[in-house]
N, C-alpha and C. Protein backbone atom coordinates (compact mmCIF):
# COMPACT_ATOMS: atom_id res chain seq x y z
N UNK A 1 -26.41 0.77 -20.52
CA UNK A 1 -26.36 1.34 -19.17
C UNK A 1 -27.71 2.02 -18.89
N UNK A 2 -28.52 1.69 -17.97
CA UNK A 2 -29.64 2.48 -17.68
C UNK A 2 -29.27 3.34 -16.97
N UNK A 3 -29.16 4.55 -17.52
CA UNK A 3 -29.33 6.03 -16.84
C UNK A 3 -30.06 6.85 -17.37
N UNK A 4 -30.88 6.28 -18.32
CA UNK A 4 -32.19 7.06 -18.75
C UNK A 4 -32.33 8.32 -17.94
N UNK A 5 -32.77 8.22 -16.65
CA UNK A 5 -33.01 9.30 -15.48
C UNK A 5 -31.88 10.50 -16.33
N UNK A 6 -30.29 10.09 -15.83
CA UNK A 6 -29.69 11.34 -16.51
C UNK A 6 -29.98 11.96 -17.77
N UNK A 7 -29.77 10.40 -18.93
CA UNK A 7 -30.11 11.41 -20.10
C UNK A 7 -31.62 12.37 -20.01
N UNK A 8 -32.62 12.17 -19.26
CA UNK A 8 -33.79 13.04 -19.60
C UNK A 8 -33.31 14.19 -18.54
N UNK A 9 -32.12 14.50 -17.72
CA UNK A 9 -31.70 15.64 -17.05
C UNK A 9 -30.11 16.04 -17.91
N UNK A 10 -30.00 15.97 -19.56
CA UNK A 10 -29.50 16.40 -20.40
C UNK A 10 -28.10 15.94 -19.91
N UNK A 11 -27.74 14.90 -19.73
CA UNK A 11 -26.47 14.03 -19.57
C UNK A 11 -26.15 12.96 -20.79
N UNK A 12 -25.22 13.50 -21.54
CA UNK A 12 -25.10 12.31 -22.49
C UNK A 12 -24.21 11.59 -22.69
N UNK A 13 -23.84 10.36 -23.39
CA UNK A 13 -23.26 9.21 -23.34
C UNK A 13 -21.69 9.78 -23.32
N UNK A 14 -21.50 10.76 -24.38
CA UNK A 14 -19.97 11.00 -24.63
C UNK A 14 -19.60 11.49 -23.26
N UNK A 15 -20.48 12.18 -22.35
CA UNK A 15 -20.23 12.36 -21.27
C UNK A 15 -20.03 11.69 -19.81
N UNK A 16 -20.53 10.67 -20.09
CA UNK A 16 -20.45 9.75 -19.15
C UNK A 16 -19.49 8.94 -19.36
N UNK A 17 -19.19 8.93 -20.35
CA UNK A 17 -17.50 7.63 -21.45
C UNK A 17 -16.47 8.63 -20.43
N UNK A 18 -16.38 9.72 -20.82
CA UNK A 18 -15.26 10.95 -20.70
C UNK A 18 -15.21 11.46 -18.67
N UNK A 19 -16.10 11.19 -18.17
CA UNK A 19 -15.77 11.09 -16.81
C UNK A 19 -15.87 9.82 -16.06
N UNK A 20 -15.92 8.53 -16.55
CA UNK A 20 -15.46 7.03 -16.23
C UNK A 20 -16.97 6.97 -15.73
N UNK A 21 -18.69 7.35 -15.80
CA UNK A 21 -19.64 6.82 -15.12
C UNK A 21 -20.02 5.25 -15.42
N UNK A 22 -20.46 4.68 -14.96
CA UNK A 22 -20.64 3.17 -15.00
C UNK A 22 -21.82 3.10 -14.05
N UNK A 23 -22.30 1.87 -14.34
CA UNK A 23 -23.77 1.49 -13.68
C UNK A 23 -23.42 -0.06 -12.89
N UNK A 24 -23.38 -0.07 -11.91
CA UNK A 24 -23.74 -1.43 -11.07
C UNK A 24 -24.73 -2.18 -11.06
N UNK A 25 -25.04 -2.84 -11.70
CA UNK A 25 -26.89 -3.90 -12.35
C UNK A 25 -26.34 -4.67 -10.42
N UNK A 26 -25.82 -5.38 -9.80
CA UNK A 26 -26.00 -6.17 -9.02
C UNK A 26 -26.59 -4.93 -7.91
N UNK A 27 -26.15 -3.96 -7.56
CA UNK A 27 -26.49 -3.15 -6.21
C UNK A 27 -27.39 -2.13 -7.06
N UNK A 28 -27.80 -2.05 -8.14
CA UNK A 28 -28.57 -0.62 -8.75
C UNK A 28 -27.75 0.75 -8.61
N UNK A 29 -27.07 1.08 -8.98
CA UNK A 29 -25.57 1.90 -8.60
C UNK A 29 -25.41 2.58 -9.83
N UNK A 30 -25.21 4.03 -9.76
CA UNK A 30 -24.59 4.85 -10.25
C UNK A 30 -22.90 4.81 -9.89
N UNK A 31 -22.22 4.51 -10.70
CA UNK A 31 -20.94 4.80 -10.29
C UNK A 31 -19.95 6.07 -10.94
N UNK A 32 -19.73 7.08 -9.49
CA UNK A 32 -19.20 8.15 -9.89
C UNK A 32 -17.79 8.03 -9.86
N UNK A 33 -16.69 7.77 -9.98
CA UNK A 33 -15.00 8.09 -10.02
C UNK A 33 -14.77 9.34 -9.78
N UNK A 34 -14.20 9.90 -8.50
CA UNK A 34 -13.87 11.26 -8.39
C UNK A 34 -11.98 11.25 -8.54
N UNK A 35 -11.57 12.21 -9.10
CA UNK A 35 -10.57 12.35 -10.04
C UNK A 35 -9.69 13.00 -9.07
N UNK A 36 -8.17 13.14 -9.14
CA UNK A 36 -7.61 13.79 -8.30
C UNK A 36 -7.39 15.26 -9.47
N UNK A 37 -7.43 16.37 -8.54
CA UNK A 37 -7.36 17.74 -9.76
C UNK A 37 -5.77 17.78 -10.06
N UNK A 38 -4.95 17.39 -9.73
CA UNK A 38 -3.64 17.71 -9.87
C UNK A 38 -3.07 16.63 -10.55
N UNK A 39 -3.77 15.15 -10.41
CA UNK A 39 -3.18 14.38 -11.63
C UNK A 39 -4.28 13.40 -12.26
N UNK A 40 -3.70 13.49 -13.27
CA UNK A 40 -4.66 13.03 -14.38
C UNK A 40 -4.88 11.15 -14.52
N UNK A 41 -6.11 11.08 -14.39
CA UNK A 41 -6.66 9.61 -14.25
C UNK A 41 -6.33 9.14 -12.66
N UNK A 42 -5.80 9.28 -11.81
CA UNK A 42 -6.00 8.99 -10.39
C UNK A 42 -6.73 9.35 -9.85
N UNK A 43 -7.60 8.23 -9.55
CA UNK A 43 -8.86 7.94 -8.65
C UNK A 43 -8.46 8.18 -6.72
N UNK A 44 -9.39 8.99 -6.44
CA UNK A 44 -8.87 9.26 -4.80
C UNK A 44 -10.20 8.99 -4.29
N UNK A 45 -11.36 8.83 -5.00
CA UNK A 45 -12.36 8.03 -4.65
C UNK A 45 -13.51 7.57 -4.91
N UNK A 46 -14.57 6.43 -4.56
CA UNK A 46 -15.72 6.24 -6.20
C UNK A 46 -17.00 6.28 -5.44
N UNK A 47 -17.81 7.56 -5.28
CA UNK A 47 -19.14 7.61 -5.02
C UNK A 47 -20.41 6.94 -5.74
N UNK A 48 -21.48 6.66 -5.10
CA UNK A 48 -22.19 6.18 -5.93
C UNK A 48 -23.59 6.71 -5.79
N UNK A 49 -24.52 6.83 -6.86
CA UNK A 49 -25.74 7.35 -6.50
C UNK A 49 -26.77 5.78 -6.95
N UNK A 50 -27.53 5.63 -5.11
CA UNK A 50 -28.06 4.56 -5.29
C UNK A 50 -29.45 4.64 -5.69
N UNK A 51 -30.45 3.97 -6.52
CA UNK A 51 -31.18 3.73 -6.91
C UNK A 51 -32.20 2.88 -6.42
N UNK A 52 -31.69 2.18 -5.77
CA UNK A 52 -32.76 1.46 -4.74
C UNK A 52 -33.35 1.71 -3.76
N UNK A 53 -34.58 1.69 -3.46
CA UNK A 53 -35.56 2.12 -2.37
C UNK A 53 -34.23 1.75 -1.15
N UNK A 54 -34.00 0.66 -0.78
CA UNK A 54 -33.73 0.28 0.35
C UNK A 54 -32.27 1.03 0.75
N UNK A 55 -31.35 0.84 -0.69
CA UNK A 55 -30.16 1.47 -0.19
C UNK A 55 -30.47 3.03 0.16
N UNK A 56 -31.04 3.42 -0.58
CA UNK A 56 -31.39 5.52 -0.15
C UNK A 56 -31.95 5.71 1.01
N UNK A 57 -32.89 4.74 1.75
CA UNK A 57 -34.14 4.65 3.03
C UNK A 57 -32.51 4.32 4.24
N UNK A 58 -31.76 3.90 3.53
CA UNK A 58 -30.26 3.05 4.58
C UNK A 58 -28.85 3.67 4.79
N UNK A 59 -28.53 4.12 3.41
CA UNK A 59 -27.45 4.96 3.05
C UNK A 59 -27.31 6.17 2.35
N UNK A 60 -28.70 6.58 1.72
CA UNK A 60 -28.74 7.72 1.24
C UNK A 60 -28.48 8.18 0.09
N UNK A 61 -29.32 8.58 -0.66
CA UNK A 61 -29.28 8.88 -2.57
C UNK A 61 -27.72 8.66 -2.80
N UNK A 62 -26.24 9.34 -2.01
CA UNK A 62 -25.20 9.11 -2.42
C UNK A 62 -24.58 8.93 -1.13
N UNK A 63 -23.68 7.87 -1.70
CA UNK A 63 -22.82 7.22 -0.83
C UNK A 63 -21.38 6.88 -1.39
N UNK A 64 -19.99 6.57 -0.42
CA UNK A 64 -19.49 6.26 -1.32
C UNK A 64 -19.00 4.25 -1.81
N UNK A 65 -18.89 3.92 -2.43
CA UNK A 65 -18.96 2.80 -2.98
C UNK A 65 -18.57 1.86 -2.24
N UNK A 66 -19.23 0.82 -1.81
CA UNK A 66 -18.60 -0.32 -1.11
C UNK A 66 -19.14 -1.31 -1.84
N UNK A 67 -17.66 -2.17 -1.60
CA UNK A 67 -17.71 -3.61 -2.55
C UNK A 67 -16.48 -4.43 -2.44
N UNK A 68 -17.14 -5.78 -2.15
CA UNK A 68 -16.38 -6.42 -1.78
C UNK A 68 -15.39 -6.16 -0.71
N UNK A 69 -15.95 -5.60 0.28
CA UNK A 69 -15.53 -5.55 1.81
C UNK A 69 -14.45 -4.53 1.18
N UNK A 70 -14.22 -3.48 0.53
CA UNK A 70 -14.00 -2.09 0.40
C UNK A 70 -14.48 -1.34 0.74
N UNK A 71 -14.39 -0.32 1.03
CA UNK A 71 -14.84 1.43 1.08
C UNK A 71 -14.04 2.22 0.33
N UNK A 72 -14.69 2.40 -1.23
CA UNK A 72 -14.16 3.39 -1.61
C UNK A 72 -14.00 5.20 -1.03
N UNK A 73 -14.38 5.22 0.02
CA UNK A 73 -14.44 7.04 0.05
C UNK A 73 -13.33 7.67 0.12
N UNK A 74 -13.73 9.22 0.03
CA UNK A 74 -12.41 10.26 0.64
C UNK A 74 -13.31 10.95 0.78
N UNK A 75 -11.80 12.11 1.27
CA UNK A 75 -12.99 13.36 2.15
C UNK A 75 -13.08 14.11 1.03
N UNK A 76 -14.69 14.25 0.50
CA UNK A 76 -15.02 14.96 -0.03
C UNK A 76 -14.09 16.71 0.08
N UNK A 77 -14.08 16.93 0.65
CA UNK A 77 -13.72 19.09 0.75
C UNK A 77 -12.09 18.96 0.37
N UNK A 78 -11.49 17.60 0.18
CA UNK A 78 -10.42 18.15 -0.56
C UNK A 78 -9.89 17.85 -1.97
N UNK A 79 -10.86 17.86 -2.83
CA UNK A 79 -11.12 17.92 -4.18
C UNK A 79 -12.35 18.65 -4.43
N UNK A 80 -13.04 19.02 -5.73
CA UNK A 80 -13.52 19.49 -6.64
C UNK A 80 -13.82 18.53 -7.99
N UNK A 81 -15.14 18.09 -7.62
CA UNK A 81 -15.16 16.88 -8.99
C UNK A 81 -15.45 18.02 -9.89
N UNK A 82 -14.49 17.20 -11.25
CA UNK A 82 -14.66 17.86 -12.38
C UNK A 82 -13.61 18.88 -12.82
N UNK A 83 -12.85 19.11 -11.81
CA UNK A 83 -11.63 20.36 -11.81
C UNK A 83 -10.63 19.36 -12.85
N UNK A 84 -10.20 18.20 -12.48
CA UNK A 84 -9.39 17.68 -13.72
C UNK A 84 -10.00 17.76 -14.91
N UNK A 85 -11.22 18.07 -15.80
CA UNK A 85 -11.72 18.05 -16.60
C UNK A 85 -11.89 19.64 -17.41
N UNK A 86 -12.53 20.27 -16.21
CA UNK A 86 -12.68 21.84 -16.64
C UNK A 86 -10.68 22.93 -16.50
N UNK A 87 -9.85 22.14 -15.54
CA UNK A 87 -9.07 22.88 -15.36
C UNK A 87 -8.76 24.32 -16.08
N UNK A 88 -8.24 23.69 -17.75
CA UNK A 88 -8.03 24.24 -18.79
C UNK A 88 -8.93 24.86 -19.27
N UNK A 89 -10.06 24.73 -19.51
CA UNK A 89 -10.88 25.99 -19.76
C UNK A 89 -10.43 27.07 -18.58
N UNK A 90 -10.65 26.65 -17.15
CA UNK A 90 -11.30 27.46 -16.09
C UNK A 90 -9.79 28.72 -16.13
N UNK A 91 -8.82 28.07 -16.92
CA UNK A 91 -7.62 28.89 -16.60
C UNK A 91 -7.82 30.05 -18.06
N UNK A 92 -8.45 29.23 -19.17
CA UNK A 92 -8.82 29.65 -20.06
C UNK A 92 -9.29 30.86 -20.53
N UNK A 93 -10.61 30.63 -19.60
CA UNK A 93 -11.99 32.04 -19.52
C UNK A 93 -11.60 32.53 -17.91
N UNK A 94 -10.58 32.32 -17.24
CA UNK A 94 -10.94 33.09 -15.89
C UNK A 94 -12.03 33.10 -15.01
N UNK A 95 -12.43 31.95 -15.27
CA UNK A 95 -13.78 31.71 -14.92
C UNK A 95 -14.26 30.30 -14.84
N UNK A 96 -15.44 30.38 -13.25
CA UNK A 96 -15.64 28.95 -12.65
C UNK A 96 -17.05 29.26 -12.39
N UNK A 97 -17.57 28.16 -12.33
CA UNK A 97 -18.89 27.47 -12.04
C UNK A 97 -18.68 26.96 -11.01
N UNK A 98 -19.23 27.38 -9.99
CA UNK A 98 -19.29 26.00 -8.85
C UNK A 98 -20.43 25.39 -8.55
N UNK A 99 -20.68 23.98 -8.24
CA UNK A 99 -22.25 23.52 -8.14
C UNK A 99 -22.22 22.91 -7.11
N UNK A 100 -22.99 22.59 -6.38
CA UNK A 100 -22.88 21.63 -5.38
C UNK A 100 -23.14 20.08 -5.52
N UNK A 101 -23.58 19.61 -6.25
CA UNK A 101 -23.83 17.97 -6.94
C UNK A 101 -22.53 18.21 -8.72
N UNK A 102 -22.44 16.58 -8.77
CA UNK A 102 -21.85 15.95 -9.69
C UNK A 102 -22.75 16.22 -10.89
N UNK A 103 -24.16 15.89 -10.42
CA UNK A 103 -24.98 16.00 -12.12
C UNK A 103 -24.73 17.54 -12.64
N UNK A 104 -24.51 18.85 -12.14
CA UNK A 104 -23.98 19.81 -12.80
C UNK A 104 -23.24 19.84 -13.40
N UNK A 105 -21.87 19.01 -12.61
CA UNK A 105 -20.37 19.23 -13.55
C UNK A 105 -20.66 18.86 -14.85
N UNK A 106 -21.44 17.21 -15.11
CA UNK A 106 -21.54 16.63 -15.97
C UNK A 106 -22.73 17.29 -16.98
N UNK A 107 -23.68 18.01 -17.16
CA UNK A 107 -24.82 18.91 -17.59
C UNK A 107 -23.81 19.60 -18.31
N UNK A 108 -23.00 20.30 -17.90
CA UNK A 108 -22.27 21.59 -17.92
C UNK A 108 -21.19 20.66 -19.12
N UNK A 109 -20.89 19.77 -19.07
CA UNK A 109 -19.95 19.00 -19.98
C UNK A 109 -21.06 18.89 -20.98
N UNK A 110 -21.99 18.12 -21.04
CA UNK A 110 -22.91 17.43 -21.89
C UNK A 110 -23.12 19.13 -22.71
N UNK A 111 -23.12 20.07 -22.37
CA UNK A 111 -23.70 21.55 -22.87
C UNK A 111 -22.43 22.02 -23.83
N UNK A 112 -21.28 21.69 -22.74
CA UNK A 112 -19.83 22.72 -23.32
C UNK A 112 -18.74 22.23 -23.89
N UNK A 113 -18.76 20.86 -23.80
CA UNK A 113 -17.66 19.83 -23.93
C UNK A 113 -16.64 20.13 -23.13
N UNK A 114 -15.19 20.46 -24.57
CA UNK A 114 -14.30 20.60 -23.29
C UNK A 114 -14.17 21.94 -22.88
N UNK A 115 -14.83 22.96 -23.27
CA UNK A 115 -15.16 24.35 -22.95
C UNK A 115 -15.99 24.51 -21.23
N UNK A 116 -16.22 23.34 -20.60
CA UNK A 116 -16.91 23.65 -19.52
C UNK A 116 -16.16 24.13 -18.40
N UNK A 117 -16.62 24.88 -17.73
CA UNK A 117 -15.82 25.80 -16.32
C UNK A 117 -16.71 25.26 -15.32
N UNK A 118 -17.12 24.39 -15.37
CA UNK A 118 -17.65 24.01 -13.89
C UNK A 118 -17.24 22.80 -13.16
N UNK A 119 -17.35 23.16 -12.02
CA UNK A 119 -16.53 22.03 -10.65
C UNK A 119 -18.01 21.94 -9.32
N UNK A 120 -18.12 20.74 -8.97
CA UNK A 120 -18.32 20.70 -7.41
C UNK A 120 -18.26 20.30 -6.45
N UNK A 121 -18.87 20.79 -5.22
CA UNK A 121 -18.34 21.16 -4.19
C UNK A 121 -18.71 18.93 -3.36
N UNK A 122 -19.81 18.79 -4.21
CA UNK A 122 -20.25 17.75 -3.84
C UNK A 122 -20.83 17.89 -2.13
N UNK A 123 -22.12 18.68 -2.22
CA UNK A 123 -21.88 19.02 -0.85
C UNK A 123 -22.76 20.59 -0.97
N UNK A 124 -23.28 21.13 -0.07
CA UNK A 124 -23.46 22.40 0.10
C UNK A 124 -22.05 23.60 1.09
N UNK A 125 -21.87 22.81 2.01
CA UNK A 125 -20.37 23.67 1.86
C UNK A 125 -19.36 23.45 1.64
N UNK A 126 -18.44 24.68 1.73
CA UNK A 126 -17.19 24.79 0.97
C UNK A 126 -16.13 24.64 1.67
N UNK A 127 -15.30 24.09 2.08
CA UNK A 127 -13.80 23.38 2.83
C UNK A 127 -13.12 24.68 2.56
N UNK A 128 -11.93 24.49 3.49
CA UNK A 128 -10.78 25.31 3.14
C UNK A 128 -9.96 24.70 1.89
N UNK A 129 -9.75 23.73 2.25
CA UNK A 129 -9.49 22.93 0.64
C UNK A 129 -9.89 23.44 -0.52
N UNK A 130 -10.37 23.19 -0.82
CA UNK A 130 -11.97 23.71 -1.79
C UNK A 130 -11.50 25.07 -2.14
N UNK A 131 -11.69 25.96 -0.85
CA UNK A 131 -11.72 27.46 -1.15
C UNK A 131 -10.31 27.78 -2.15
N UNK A 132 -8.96 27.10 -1.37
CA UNK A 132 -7.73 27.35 -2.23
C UNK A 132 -7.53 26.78 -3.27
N UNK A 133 -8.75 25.57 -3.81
CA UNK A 133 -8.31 25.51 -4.83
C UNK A 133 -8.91 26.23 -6.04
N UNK A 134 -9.84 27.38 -5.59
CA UNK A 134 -10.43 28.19 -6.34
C UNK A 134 -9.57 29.20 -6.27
N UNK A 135 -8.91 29.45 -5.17
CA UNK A 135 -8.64 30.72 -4.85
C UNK A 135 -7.13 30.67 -6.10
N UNK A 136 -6.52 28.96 -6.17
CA UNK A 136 -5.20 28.92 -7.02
C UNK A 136 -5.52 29.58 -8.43
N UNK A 137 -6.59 29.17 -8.72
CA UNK A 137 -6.93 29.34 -10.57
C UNK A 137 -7.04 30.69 -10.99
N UNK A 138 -6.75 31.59 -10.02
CA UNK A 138 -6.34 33.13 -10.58
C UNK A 138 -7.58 33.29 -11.58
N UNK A 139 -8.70 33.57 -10.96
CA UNK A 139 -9.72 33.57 -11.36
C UNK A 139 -10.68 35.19 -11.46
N UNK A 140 -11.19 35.45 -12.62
CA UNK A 140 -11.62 36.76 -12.91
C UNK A 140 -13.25 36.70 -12.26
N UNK A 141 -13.98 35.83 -12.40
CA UNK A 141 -14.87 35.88 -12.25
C UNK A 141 -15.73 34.21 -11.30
N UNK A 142 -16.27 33.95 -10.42
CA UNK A 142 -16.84 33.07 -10.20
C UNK A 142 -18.54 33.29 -9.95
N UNK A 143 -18.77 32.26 -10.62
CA UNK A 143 -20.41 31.98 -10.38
C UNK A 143 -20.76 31.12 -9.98
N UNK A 144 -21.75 30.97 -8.63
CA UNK A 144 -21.75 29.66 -7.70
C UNK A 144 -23.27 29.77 -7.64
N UNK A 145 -23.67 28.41 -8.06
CA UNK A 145 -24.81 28.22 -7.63
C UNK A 145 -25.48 28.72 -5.88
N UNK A 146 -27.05 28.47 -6.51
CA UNK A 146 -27.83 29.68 -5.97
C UNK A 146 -27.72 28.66 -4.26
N UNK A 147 -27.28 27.56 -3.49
CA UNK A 147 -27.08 26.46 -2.62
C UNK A 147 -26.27 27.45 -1.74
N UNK A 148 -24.89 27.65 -2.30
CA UNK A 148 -23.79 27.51 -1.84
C UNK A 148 -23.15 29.01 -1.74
N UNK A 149 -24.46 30.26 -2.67
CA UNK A 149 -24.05 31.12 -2.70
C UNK A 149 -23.28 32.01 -1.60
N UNK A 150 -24.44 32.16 -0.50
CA UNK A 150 -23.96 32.84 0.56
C UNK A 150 -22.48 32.24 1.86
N UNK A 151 -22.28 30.53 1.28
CA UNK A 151 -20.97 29.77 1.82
C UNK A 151 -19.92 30.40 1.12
N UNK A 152 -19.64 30.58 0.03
CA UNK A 152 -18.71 30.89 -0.60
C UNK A 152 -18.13 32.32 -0.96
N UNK A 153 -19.27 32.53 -1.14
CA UNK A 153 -18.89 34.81 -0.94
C UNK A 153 -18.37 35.57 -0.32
N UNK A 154 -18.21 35.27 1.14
CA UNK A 154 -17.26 36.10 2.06
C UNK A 154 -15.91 35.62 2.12
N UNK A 155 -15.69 34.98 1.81
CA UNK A 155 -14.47 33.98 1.49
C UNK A 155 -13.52 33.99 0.50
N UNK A 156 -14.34 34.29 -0.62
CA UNK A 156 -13.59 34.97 -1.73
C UNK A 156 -13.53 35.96 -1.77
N UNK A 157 -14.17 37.20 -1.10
CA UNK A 157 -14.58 38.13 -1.12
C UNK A 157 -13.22 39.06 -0.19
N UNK A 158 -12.86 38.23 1.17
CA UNK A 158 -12.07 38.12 1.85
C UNK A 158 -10.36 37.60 1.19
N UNK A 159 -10.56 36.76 0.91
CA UNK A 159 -9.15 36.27 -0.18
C UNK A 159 -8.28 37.36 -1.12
N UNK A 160 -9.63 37.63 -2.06
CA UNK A 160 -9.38 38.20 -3.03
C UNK A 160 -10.20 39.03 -3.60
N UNK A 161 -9.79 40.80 -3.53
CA UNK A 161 -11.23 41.79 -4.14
C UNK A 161 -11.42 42.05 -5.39
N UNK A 162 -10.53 40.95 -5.96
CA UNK A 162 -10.49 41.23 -8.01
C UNK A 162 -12.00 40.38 -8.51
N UNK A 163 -12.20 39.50 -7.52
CA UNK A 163 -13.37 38.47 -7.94
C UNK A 163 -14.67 39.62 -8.25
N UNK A 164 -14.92 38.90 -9.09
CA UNK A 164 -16.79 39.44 -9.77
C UNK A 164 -17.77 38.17 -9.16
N UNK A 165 -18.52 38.12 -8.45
CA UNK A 165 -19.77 37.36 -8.06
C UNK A 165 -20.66 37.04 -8.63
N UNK A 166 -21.40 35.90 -9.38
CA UNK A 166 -22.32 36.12 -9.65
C UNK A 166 -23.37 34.92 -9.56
N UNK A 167 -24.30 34.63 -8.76
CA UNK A 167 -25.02 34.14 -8.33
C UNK A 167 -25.50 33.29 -10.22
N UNK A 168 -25.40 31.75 -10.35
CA UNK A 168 -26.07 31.06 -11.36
C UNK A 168 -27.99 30.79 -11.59
C-alpha cells in the first residue's frame, strides 16, 4: 500500500489494518471507512483522501468515495471518526481528544494503541450531533485541538461546568 506520506506523519501499518484504511491504485485514493460509534463494524460512510493533482484541483484533498456510480457519503456532524475505537478508553480516562482531521485519530492510535482518547470532528466545526456525543461520555476533562478550540468551548462550557479545557 503506498502511504509512505502517512507513515513519515507517524501512521503505522497495525494502524491502518485496525481502522479498515486501504489504497485505490486505479483513482490514487486513500480510503477512509467511517464507523458508526454505537455499533461496531458498520460502515455509515467511506471518505477518501485524493492524491491526484486533478482529483484535489476538482474535488478536493477529501472527498467522499465514489465508485461505480455510488456515493459513498454521510453527513459528516453526526459521527465522530474514531469514537468506535477510542470509546473505551475515553470512558476509561474521562477524557477526549478532539481533532479536526482523521490523520489525528489515527497518529493518536499509532502513539496509544488501544489506550487512545481521540475522535474527529472531520471538519473544523462542531454539530449538535457531535456536541452530544461528547457531552454523553460523562467526561472529566476535554482537550481540543488548537482549529476547533474556540467552536467547541462555549458549548461545553454551557452544557456542562464539571469540564476542564484544555487547548492541545
Amino acid at each position: 500500500i503506498p502511504l509512505k506520506e502517512w507513515e513519515n506523519d507517524f501512521i503505522d501499518y497495525k494502524t491502518l489494518k485496525k481502522f479498515n484504511i486501504r489504497y485505490n491504485f486505479r483513482n490514487e485514493q486513500i480510503v477512509i471507512p467511517h464507523f458508526c460509534h454505537s455499533r461496531d463494524n458498520t460502515v455509515v460512510g467511506i471518505r477518501v483522501r485524493n492524491n491526484s493533482e486533478y482529483a484535489i484541483e476538482n474535488f478536493g484533498k477529501y472527498s467522499p468515495l465514489y465508485q461505480d456510480g455510488i456515493m459513498y457519503n454521510h453527513p459528516l456532524g453526526k459521527n465522530l471518526y474514531g469514537l468506535n475505537i477510542s470509546k473505551d478508553s475515553i470512558k476509561k480516562y474521562k477524557k477526549v481528544q478532539v481533532f479536526e482531521g482523521e490523520k489525528a485519530c489515527l497518529q493518536s492510535y499509532t502513539g496509544f494503541d488501544e489506550n487512545t482518547i481521540a475522535v474527529s470532528l472531520c471538519g473544523s466545526n462542531c454539530s449538535l450531533m457531535q456536541k452530544k456525543l461528547l457531552i454523553e461520555e460523562d467526561l472529566g476533562t476535554v482537550q481540543v485541538d488548537e482549529w476547533i478550540f474556540f467552536e467547541l468551548v462555549p458549548v461545553i462550557i454551557e452544557a456542562v461546568t464539571t469540564y476542564k479545557i484544555e487547548r492541545i
